[in-house]
Protein backbone atom coordinates (compact mmCIF):
# COMPACT_ATOMS: atom_id res chain seq x y z
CA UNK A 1 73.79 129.83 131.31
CA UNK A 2 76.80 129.49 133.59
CA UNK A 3 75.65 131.57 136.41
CA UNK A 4 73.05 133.79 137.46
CA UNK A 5 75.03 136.91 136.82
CA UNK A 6 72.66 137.87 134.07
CA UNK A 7 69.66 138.19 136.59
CA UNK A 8 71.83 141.17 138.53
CA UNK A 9 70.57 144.18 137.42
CA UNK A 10 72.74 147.21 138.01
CA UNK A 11 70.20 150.09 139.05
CA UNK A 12 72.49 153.08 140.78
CA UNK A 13 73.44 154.37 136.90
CA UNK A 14 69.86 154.12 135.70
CA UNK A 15 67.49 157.08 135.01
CA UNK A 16 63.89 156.84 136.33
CA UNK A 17 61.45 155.45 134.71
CA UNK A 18 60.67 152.33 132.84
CA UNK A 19 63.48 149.51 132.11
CA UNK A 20 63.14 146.47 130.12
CA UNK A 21 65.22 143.22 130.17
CA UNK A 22 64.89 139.94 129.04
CA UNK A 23 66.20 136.47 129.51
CA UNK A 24 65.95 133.20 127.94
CA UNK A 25 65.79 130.34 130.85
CA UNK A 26 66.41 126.44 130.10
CA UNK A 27 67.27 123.49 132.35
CA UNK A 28 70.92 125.11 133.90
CA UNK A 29 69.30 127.74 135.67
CA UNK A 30 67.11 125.40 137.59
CA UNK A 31 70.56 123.34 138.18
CA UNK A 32 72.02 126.30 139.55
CA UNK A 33 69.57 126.08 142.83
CA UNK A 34 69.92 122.82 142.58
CA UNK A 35 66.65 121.92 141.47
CA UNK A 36 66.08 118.44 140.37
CA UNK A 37 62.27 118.79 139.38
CA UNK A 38 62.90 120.07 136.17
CA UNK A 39 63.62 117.80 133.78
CA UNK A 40 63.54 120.47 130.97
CA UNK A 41 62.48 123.53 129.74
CA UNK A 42 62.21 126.62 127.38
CA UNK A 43 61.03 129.55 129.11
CA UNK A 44 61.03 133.08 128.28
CA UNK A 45 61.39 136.08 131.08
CA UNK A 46 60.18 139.88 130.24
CA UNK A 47 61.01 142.11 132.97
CA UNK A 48 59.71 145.71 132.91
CA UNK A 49 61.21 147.57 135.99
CA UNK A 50 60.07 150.92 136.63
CA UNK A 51 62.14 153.20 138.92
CA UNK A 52 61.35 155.58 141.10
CA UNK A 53 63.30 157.79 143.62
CA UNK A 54 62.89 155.20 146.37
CA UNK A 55 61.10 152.20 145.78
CA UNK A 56 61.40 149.54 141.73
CA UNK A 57 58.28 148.20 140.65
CA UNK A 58 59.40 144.71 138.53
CA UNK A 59 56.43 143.21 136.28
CA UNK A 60 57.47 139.59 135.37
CA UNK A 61 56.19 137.88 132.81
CA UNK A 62 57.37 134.28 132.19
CA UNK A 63 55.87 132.05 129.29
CA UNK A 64 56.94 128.93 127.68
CA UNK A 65 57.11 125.09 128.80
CA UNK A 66 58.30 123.46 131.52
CA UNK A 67 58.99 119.30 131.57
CA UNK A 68 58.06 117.51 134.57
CA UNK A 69 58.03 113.78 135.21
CA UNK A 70 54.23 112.97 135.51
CA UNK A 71 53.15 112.18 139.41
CA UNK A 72 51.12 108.96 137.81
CA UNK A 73 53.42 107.03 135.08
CA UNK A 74 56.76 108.80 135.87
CA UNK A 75 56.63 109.76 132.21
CA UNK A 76 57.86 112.96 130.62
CA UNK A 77 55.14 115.27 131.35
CA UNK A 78 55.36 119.39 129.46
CA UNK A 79 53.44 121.97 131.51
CA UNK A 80 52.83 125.32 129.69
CA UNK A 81 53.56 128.10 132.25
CA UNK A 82 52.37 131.69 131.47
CA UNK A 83 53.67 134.00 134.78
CA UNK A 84 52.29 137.68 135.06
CA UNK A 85 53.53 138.68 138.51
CA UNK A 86 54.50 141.55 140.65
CA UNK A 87 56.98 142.42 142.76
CA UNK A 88 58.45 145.53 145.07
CA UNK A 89 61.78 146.42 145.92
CA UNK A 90 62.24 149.29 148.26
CA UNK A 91 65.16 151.79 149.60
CA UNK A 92 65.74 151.53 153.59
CA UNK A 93 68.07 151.02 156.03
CA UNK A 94 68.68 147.44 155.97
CA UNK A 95 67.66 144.23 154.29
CA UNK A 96 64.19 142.76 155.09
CA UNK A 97 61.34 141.00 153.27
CA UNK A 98 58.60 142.99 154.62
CA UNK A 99 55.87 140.55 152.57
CA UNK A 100 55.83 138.19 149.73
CA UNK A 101 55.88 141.02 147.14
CA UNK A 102 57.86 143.23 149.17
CA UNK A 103 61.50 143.85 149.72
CA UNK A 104 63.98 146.25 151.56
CA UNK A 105 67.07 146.78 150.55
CA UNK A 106 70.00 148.95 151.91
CA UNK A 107 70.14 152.25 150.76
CA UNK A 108 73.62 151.59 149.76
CA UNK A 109 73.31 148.66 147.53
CA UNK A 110 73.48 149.31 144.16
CA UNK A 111 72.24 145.90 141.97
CA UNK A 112 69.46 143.92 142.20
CA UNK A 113 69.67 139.86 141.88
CA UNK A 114 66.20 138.79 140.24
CA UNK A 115 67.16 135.46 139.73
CA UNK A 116 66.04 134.02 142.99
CA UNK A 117 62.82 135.97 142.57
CA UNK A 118 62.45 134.51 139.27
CA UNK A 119 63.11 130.84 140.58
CA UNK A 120 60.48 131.10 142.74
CA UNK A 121 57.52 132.59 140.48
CA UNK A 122 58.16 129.14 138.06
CA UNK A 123 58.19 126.90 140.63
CA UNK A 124 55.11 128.38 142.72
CA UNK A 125 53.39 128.52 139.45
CA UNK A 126 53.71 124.46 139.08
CA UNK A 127 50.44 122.24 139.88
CA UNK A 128 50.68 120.75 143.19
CA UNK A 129 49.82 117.43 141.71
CA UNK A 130 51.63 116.96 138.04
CA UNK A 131 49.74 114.26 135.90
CA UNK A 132 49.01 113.34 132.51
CA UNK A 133 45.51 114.86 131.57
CA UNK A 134 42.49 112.64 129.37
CA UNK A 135 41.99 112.61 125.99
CA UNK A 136 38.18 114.01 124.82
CA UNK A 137 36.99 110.61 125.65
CA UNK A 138 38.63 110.12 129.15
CA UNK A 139 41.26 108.05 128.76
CA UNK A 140 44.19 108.59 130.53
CA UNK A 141 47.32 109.86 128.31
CA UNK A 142 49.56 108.42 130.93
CA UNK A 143 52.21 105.80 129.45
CA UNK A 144 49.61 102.48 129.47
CA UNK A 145 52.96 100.34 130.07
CA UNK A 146 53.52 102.02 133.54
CA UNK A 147 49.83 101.92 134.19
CA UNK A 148 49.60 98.64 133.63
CA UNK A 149 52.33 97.46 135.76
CA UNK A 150 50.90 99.40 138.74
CA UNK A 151 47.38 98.03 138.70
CA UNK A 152 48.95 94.45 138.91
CA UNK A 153 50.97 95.43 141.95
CA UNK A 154 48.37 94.71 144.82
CA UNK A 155 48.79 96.22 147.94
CA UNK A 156 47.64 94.76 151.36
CA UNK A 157 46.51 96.99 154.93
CA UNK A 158 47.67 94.23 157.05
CA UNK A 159 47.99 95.71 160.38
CA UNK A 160 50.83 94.51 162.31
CA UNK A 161 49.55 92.19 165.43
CA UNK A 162 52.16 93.71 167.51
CA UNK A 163 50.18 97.15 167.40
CA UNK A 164 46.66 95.17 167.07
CA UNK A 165 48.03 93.72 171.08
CA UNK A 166 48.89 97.11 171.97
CA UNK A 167 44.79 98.08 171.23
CA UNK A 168 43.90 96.01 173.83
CA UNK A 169 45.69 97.62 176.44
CA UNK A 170 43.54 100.29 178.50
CA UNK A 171 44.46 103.12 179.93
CA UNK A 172 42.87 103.77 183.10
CA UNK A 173 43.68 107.88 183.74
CA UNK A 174 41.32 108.52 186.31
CA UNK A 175 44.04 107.25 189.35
């Protein structure tokens, strides 16, 4: 995938009514936003637009995997993803996002570029916190090297004296 052209969508030669298009998504179209996170993946986009005189209704749906490093161990971690979203595109006078679902465009524009749109439903979709899950008897499937490296690290909450002086001070703000 060289460039996002694929996600444009030319709409001013279409007849109303239901569209369908469909793309297949790896690891260069996160590169193209430069997006880092994603190690790899293998995702697959269904788009079913349906137009209207004045207003595009575009139902995503995005399944497939996505590979993470794991928040714990820093080891290759695969996420399934399966995206059903919605989204609005209306006909106005200029170019606004009048809500998270909802965008204006110019009357006169005459493609729509769903890659951005896409971009954002797979990486809103992601867990906030990306870890290896347990096994059916609670173990960790983390790598056990990593694991065991960071439990011998020890870690101390020495406070600095320099702020433990500054304590003492008081602040008298009654003068």
């Amino acid at each position: 995938m060289k460039d996002l052209k694929a996600f444009k969508i030319p709409f001013k030669g279409l007849n109303l009514g239901s569209h369908q298009f469909e793309w297949k998504i790896n690891k260069s179209f996160f590169e193209l936003f430069d997006n880092e996170d994603i190690l790899n993946c293998h995702l697959h986009v269904h788009l079913e637009m349906d137009k209207t005189e004045r207003m595009f209704t575009l139902d995503f749906k995005i399944t497939g995997d996505l590979e993470v490093e794991c928040d714990r161990c820093i080891d290759n971690l695969v996420i399934p993803t399966s995206i059903h979203e919605q989204y609005f595109i209306k006909l106005g006078h200029e170019r606004k996002e009048e809500s998270d679902e909802i965008l204006i465009i110019p009357e006169n524009d005459f493609e729509i570029d769903v890659s951005e749109i896409v971009h954002d439903f797979i990486i809103l979709s992601m867990p906030i916190k990306k870890v290896h899950g347990e096994d059916n008897k609670g173990n960790l499937l983390c790598d056990k090297e990593t694991l065991a490296i960071l439990n011998q690290t020890t870690y101390t909450n020495e406070v600095d004296p320099r702020w433990e002086a500054l304590k003492k001070l008081k602040i008298d703000n009654n003068n």
